[in-house]
Protein backbone atom coordinates (compact mmCIF):
# COMPACT_ATOMS: atom_id res chain seq x y z
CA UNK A 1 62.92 145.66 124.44
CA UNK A 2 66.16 145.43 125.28
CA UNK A 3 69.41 143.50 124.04
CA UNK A 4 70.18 142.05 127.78
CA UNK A 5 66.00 140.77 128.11
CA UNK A 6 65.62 139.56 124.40
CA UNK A 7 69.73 137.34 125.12
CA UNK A 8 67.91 134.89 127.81
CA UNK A 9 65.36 134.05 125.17
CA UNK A 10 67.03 133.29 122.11
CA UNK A 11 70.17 131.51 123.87
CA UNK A 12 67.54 128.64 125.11
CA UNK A 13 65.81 128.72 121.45
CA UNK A 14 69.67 128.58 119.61
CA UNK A 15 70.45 125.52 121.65
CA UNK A 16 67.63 123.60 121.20
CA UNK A 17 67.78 124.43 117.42
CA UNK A 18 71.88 122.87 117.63
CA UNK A 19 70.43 119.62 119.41
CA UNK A 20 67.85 119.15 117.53
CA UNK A 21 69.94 119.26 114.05
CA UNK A 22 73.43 118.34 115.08
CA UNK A 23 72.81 114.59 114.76
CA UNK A 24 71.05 114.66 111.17
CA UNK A 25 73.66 117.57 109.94
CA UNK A 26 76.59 115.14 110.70
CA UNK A 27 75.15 112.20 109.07
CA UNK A 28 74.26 114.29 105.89
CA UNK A 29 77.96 115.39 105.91
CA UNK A 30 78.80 112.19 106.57
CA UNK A 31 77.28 110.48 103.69
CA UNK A 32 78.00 113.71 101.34
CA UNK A 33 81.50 112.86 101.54
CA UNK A 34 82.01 109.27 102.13
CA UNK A 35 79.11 107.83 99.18
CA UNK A 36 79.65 110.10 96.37
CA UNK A 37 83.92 110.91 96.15
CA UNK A 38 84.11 106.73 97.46
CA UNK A 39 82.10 105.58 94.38
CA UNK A 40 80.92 108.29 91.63
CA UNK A 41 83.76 106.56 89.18
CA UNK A 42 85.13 103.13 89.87
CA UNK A 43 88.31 102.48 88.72
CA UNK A 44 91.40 100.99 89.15
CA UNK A 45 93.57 102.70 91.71
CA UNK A 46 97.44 100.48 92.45
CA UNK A 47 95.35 97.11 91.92
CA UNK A 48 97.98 94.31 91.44
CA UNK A 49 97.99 92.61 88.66
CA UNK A 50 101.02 90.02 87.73
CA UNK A 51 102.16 89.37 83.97
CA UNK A 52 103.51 86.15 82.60
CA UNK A 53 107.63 86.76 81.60
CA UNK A 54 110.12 89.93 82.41
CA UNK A 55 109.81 91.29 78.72
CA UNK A 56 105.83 90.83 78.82
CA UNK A 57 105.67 92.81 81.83
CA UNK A 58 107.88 96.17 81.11
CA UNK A 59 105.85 96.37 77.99
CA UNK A 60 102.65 95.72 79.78
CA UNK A 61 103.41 97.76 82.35
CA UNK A 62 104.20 101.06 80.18
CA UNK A 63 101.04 100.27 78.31
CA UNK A 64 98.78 100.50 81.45
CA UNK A 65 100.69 103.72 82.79
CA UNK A 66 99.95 105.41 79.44
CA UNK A 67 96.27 104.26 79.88
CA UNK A 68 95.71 105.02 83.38
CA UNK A 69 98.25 106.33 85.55
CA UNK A 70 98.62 105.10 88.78
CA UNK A 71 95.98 102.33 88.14
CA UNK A 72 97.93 99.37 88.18
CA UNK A 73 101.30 97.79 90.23
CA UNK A 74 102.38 95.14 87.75
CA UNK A 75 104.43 92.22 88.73
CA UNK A 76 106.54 89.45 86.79
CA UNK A 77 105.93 85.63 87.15
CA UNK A 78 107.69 83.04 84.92
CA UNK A 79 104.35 81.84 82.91
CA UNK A 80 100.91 81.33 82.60
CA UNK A 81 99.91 79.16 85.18
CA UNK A 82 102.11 80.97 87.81
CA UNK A 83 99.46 83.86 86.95
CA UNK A 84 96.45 81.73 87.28
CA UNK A 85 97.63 80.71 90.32
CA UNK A 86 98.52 84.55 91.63
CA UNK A 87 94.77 85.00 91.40
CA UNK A 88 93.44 82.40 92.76
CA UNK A 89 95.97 83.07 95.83
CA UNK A 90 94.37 86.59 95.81
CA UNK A 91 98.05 87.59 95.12
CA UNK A 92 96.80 89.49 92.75
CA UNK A 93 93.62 90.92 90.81
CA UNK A 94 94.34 89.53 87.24
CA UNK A 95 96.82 87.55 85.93
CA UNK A 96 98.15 87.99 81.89
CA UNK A 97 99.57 85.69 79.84
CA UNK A 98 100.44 85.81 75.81
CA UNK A 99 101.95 83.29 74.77
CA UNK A 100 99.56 81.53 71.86
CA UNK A 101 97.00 84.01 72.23
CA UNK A 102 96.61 86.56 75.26
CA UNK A 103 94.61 85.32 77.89
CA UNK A 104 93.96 87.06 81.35
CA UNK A 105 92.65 85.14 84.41
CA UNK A 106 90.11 87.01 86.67
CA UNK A 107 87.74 86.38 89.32
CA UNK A 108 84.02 87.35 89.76
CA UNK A 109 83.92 86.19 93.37
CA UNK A 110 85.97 89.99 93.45
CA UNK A 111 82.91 91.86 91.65
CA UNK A 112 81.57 91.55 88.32
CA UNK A 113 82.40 95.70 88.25
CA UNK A 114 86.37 94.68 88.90
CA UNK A 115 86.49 91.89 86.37
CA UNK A 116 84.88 94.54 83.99
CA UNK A 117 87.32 97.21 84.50
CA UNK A 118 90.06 94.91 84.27
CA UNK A 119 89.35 93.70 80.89
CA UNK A 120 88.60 96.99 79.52
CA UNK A 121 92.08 97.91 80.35
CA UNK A 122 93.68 94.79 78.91
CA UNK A 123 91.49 94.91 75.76
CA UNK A 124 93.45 97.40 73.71
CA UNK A 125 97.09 95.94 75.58
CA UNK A 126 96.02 92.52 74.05
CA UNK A 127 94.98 94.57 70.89
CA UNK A 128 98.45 95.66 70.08
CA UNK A 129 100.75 93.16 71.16
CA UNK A 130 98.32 90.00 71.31
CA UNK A 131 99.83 89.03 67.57
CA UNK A 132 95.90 90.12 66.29
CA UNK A 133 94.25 87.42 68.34
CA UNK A 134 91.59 88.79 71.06
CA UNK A 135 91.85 88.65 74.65
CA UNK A 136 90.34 85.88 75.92
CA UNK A 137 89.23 86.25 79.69
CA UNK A 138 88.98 83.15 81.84
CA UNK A 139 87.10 83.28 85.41
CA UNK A 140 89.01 81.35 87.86
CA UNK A 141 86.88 81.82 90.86
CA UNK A 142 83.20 82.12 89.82
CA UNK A 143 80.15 82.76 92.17
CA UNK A 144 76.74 80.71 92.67
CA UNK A 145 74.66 81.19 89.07
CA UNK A 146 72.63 83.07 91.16
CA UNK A 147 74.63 85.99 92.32
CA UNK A 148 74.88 87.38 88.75
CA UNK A 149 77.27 90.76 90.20
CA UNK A 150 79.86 89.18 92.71
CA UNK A 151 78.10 91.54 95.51
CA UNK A 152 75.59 89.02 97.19
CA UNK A 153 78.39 88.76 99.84
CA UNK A 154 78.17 92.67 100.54
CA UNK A 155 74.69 92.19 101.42
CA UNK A 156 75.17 88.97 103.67
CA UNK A 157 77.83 91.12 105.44
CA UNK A 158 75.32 94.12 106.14
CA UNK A 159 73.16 92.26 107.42
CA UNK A 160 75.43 90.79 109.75
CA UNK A 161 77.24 94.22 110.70
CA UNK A 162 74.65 96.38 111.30
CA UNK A 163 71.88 94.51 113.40
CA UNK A 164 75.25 94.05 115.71
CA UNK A 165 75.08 97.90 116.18
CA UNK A 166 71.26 98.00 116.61
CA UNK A 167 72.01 95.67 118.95
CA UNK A 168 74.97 97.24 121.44
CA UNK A 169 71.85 100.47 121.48
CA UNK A 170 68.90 98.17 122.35
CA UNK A 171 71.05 96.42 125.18
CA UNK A 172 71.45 100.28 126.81
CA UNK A 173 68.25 99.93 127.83
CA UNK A 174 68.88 96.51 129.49
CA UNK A 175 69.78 98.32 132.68
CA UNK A 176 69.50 94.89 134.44
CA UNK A 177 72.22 93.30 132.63
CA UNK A 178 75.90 93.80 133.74
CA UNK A 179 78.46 93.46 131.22
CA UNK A 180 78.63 89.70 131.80
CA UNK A 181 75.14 89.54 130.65
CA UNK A 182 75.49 91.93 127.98
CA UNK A 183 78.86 89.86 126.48
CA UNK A 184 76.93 86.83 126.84
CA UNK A 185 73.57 88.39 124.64
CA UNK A 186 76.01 89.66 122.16
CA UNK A 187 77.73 86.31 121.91
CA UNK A 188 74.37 84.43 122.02
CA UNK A 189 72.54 86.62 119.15
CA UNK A 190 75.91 86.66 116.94
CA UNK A 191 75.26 82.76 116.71
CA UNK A 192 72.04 83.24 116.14
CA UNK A 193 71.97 85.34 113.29
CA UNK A 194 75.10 83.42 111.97
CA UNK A 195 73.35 80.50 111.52
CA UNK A 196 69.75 81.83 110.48
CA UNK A 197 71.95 83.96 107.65
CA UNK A 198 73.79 81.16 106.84
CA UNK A 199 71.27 78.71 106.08
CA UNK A 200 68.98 81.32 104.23
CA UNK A 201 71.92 82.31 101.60
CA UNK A 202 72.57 78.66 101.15
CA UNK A 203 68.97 77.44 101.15
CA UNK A 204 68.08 80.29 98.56
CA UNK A 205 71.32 79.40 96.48
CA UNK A 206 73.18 82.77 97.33
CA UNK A 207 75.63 81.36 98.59
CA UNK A 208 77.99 78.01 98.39
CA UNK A 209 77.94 75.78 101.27
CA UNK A 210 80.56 76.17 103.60
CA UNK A 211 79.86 76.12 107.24
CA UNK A 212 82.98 78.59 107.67
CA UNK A 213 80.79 81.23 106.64
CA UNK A 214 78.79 80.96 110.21
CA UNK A 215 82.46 81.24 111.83
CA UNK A 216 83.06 84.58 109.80
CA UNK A 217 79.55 85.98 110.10
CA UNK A 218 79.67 85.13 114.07
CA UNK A 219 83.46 87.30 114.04
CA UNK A 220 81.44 90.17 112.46
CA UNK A 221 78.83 90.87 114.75
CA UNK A 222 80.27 90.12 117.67
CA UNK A 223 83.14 92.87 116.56
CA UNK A 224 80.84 95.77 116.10
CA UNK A 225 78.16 94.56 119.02
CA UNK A 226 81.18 94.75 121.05
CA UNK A 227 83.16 97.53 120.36
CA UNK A 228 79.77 99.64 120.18
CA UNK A 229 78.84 98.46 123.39
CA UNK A 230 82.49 99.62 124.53
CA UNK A 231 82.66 102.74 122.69
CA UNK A 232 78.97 104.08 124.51
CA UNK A 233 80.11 104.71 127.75
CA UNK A 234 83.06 107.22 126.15
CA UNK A 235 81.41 108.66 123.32
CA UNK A 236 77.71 109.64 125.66
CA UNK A 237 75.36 111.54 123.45
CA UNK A 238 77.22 111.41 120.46
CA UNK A 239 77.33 107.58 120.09
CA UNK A 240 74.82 107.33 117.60
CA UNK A 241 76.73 109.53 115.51
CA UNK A 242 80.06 107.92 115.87
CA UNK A 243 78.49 104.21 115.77
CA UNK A 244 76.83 104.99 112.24
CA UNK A 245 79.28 106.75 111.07
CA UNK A 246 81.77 104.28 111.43
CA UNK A 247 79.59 101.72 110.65
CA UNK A 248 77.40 102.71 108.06
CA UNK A 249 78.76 106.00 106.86
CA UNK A 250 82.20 104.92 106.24
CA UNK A 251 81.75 100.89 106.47
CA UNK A 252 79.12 100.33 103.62
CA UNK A 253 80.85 102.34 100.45
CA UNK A 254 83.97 100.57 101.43
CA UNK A 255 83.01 97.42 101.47
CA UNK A 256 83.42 95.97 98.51
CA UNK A 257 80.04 96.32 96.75
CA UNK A 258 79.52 98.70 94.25
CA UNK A 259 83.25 99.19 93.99
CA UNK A 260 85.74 96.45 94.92
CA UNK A 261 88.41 97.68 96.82
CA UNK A 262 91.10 98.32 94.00
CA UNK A 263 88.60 100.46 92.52
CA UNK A 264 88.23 102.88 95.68
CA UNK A 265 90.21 106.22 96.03
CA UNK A 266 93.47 105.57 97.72
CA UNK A 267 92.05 107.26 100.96
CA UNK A 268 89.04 104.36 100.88
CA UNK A 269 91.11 101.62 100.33
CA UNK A 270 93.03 102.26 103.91
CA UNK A 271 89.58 102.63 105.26
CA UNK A 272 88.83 99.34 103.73
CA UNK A 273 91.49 97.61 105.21
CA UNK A 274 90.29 98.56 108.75
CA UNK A 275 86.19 98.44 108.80
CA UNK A 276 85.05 95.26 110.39
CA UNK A 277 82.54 95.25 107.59
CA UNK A 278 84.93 95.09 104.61
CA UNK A 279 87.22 93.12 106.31
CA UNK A 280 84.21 90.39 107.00
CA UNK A 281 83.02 90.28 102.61
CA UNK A 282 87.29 89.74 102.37
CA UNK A 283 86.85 86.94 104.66
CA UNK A 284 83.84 85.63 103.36
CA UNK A 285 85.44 86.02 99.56
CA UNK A 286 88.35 83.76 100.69
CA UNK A 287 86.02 81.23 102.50
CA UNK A 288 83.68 80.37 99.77
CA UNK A 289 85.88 81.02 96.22
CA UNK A 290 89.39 81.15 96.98
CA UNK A 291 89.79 77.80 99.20
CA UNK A 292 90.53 79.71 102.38
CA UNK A 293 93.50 82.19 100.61
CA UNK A 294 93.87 85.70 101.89
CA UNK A 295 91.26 84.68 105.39
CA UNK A 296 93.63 84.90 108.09
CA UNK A 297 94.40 88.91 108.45
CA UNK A 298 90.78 89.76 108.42
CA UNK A 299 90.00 87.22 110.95
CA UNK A 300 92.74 88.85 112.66
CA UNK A 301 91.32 92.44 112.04
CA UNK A 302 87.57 91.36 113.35
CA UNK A 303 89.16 89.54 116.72
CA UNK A 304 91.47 93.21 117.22
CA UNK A 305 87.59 95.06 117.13
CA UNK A 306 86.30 92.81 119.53
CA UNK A 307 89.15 92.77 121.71
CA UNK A 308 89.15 96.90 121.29
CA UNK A 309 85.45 97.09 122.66
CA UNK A 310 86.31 94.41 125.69
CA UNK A 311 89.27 96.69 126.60
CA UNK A 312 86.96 99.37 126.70
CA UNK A 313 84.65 97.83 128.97
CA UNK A 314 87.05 97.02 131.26
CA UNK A 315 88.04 100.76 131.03
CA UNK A 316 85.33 101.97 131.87
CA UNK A 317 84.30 99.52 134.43
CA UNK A 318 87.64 100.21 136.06
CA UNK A 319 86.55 103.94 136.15
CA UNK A 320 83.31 102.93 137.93
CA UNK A 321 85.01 101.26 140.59
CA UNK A 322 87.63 104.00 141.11
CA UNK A 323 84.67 106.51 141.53
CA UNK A 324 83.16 104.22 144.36
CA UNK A 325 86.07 103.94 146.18
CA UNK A 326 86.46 107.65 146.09
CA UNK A 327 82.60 107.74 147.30
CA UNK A 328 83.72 105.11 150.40
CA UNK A 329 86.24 106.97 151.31
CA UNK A 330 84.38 109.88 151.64
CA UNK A 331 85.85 112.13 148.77
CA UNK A 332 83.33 113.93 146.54
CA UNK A 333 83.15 111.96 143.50
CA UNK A 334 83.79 113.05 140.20
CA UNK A 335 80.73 114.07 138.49
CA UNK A 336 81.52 112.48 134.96
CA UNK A 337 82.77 109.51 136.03
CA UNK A 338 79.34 107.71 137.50
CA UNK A 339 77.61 109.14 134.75
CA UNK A 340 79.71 107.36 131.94
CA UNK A 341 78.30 104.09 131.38
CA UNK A 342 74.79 105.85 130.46
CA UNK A 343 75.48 108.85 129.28
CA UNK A 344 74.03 107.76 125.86
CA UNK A 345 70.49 106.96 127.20
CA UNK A 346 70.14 110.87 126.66
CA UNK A 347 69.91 110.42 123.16
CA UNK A 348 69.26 106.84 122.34
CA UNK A 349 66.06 106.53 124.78
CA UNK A 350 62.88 108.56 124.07
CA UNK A 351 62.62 109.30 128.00
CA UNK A 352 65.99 110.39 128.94
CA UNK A 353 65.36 113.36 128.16
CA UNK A 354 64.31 116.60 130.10
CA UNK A 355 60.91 115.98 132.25
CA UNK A 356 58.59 118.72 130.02
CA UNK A 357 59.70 116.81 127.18
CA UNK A 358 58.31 112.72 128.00
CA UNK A 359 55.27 111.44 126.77
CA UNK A 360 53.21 110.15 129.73
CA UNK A 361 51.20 107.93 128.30
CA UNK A 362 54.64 105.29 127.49
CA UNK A 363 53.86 102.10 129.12
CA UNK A 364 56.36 101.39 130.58
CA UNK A 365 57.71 102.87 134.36
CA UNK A 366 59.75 105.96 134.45
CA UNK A 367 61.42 107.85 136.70
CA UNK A 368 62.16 111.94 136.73
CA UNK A 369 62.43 114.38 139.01
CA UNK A 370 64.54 117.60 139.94
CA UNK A 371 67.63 118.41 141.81
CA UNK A 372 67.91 121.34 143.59
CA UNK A 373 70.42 123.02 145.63
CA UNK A 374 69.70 124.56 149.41
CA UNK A 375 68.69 128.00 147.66
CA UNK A 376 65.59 125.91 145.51
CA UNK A 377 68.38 126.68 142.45
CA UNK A 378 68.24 123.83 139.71
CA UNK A 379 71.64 121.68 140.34
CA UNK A 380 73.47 121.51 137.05
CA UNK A 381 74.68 118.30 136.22
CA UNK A 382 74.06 116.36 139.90
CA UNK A 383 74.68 112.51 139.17
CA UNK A 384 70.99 110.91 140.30
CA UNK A 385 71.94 106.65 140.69
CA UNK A 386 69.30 104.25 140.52
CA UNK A 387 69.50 100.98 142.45
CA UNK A 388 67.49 97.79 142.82
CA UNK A 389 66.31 96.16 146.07
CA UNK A 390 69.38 94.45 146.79
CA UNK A 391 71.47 97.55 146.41
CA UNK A 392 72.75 96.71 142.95
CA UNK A 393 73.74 99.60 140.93
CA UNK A 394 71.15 100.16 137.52
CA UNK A 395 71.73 103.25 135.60
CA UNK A 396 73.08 106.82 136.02
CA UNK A 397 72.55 109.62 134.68
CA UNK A 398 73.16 113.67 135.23
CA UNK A 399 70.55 116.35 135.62
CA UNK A 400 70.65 119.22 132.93
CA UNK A 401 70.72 122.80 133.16
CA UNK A 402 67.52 122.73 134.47
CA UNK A 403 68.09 120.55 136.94
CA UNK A 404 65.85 117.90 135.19
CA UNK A 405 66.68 114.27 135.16
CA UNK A 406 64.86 111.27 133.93
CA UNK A 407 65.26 107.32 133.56
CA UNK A 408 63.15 104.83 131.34
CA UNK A 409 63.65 100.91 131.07
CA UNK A 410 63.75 100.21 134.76
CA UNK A 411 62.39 96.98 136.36
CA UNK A 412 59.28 97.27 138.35
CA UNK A 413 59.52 97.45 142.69
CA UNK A 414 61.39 99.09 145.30
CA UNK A 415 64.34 101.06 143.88
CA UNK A 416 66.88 103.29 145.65
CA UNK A 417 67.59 106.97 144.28
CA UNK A 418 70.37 108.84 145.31
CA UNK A 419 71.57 111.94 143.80
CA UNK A 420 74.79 113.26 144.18
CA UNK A 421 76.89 116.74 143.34
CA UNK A 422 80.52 117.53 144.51
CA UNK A 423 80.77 119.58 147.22
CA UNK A 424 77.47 118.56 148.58
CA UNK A 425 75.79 115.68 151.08
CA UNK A 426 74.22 113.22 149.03
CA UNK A 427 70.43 112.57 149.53
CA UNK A 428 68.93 108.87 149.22
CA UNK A 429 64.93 107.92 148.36
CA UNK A 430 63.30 104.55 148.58
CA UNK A 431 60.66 104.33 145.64
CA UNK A 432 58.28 102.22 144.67
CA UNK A 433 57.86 101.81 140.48
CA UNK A 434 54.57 100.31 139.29
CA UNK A 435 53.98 99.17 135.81
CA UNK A 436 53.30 101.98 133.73
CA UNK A 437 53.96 104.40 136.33
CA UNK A 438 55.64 108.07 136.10
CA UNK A 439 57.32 108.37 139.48
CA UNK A 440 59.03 112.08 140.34
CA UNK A 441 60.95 112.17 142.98
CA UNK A 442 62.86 115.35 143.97
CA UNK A 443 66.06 116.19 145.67
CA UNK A 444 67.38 119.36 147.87
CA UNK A 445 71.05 118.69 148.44
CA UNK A 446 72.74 121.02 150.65
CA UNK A 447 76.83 121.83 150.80
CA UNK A 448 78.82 119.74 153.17
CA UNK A 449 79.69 121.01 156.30
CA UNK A 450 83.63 121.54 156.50
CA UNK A 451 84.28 121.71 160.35
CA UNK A 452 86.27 124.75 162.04
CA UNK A 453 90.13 124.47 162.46
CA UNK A 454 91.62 123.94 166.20
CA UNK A 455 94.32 126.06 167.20
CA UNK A 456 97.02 125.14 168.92
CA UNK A 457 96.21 123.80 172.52
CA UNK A 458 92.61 123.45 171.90
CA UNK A 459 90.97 120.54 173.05
């Protein structure tokens, strides 16, 4: 056999191996690098700590750079209770004072693992120049008896983030909804599971009560339901990979659980300052223990996601109408740009996906077929539209290599299918979808007829 007869078969066989192991090879790459260098050794990296009197803090200050390099950005205030009040401002981490006896103020609500680190640092300063009296360690912002570690918060948050992301995928198959409806769910089910999460942390004594919490918790998962809802359309088949990694891969070892933030890497903390997730437990944290200190920016930070994912969907539904207008005026319209809003069913639906591939048994209706040119030659990435009976526009989606395209999640009845390809007429099917039905309807689109060129004094 041949190199040129054995090429045809293995080229097929490579890429099926590369789609089928892409998605699971980024996310183990993904959580390779992000878990283990985020979190395999807490500790302090530039936390801010402030240190009661000028002298106190030089000496301080040289003492923790001997310890730990790097570790620590020490600040002056005039005296004790200017440091108590540093921390409770979220000014700073920990606040040192000698005076009578050295004393440093911390606070669990930041993590029992940061209050821990920070008195194993001040320990031997206190030691040396404490006069022989031992550090005593005073908690100025303590958590409910029953959240033992500081990190109930973490979990409160995840469960707040991530259903939002579950959700912006589940709505993809709402093919009914227009964004309208789909800003309105998002909206609706962030209340929702603001107040059910609420009244569970309080109810179980997780968390204090505070009603800002809902407020917060609402923020959160309307900023990642909406800027994954906003990111699909752009991102296509890779949007499961860049919606968990941004919001599991990178958002939960930043967030503030098993490490606080000034006990991530350098490279984590800026991460940390940007993840809707971390910024949400920083919100939280100042809601509930701090008496609404430090609350503001990541409010701000969760209203810039949110506002980043409507942009988006106005993007792209700016695109959309662009594309149409092109298509009424007769121009062949771009291939990529009807396709965008659904481009991630491929992936995120078990029957977009080539036609020898679906399970026929699924309940519910689907829709496949094949697009073919005028030579019975498989059109490669034809857009096939799918409208309801009063001519409003579904889903679309592109046919693959093979010509192949199918559709899952559409509403029972009379539908319109047209497929389309640049450079060809467009063809146009009535169909009627039962329940449970697999309808195949097929397309032969021909090239457009260009018509001859007058010459000069021809009528």
């Amino acid at each position: 056999m041949t190199a040129s007869t054995t090429l045809p078969r293995r080229a097929p066989l490579a890429t099926a191996l590369a789609e089928a192991l892409w998605f699971p090879a980024a996310l183990f790459l993904g959580f390779l690098f992000c878990f283990a260098p985020a979190l395999h050794a807490p500790q302090p990296h530039h936390a801010k700590v402030v240190v009661a009197g000028a002298a106190t803090e030089s000496r301080v200050d040289a003492a923790l750079r001997r310890q730990q390099p790097g570790g620590f950005d020490v600040t002056a205030v005039t005296d004790a209770r200017k440091a108590r009040e540093a921390v409770l401002d979220r000014q700073a981490v920990a606040g040192y004072a000698e005076g009578d006896r050295p004393v440093l103020y911390v606070a669990k609500a930041n993590g029992m693992s940061l209050e821990q680190a920070l008195t194993r640092a001040f320990g031997p300063v206190a030691a040396k120049h404490g006069h022989g009296e031992k550090l005593t360690v005073v908690d100025v912002a303590p958590t409910t008896h029953k959240d033992l570690m500081g990190t109930t918060l973490v979990y409160f948050g995840i469960a707040w983030s991530i259903p939002g992301y579950i959700l912006s995928t589940t709505l993809l198959r709402a093919v009914a909804f227009d964004r309208r409806r789909k800003l309105l769910t998002i909206a609706g089910t962030a209340a929702l599971f603001s107040v059910i999460g609420y009244a569970v942390g309080v109810g179980l004594g997780y968390l204090p009560h505070a009603p800002s919490t809902m407020a917060i918790a609402f923020l959160l998962t309307a900023a990642v339901a909406t800027f994954a809802s906003g990111l699909a359309p752009f991102a296509g088949q890779y949007f499961p990979a860049v919606g968990m990694g941004l919001f599991i891969v990178l958002s939960i070892p930043t967030s503030g659980g098993v490490a606080p933030a000034p006990l991530l890497p350098t490279f984590f903390q800026y991460v940390h300052a940007v993840m809707p997730l971390a910024n949400a437990v920083d919100a939280l944290r100042g809601a509930l223990y701090f008496d609404g200190a430090g609350v503001l920016k990541p409010v701000l930070v969760l209203c810039a996601w949110t506002a980043a994912g409507v942009a988006l969907l106005c993007l792209d539904a700016g695109l959309h109408r662009r594309a149409a207008r092109r298509g009424a005026d007769g121009e062949p319209a771009d291939v990529e740009e009807p396709a965008r809003e659904d481009a991630s069913l491929e992936v995120l639906l078990p029957t977009a996906l080539p036609v020898h591939a679906h399970h026929f048994g699924d309940p519910e209706p689907v829709l496949v077929g094949t697009v073919l040119d005028s030579l019975q030659r498989p059109v490669h990435r034809a857009v096939v539209t799918v409208m309801d009976a009063r001519g409003r526009r579904l889903v679309s989606t592109t046919t693959n290599a093979h010509g192949e395209y199918a559709v899952a999640g559409l509403p029972e009845g009379y539908l319109s299918v047209v497929a389309s390809s640049a450079g060809r007429r467009p063809v146009a099917h009535r169909e009627l979808l039962g329940a449970g039905a697999v309808l195949r309807t097929d397309f032969a689109l021909h090239e457009r007829e260009t018509a001859p060129r007058r010459t000069v004094g021809e009528r």
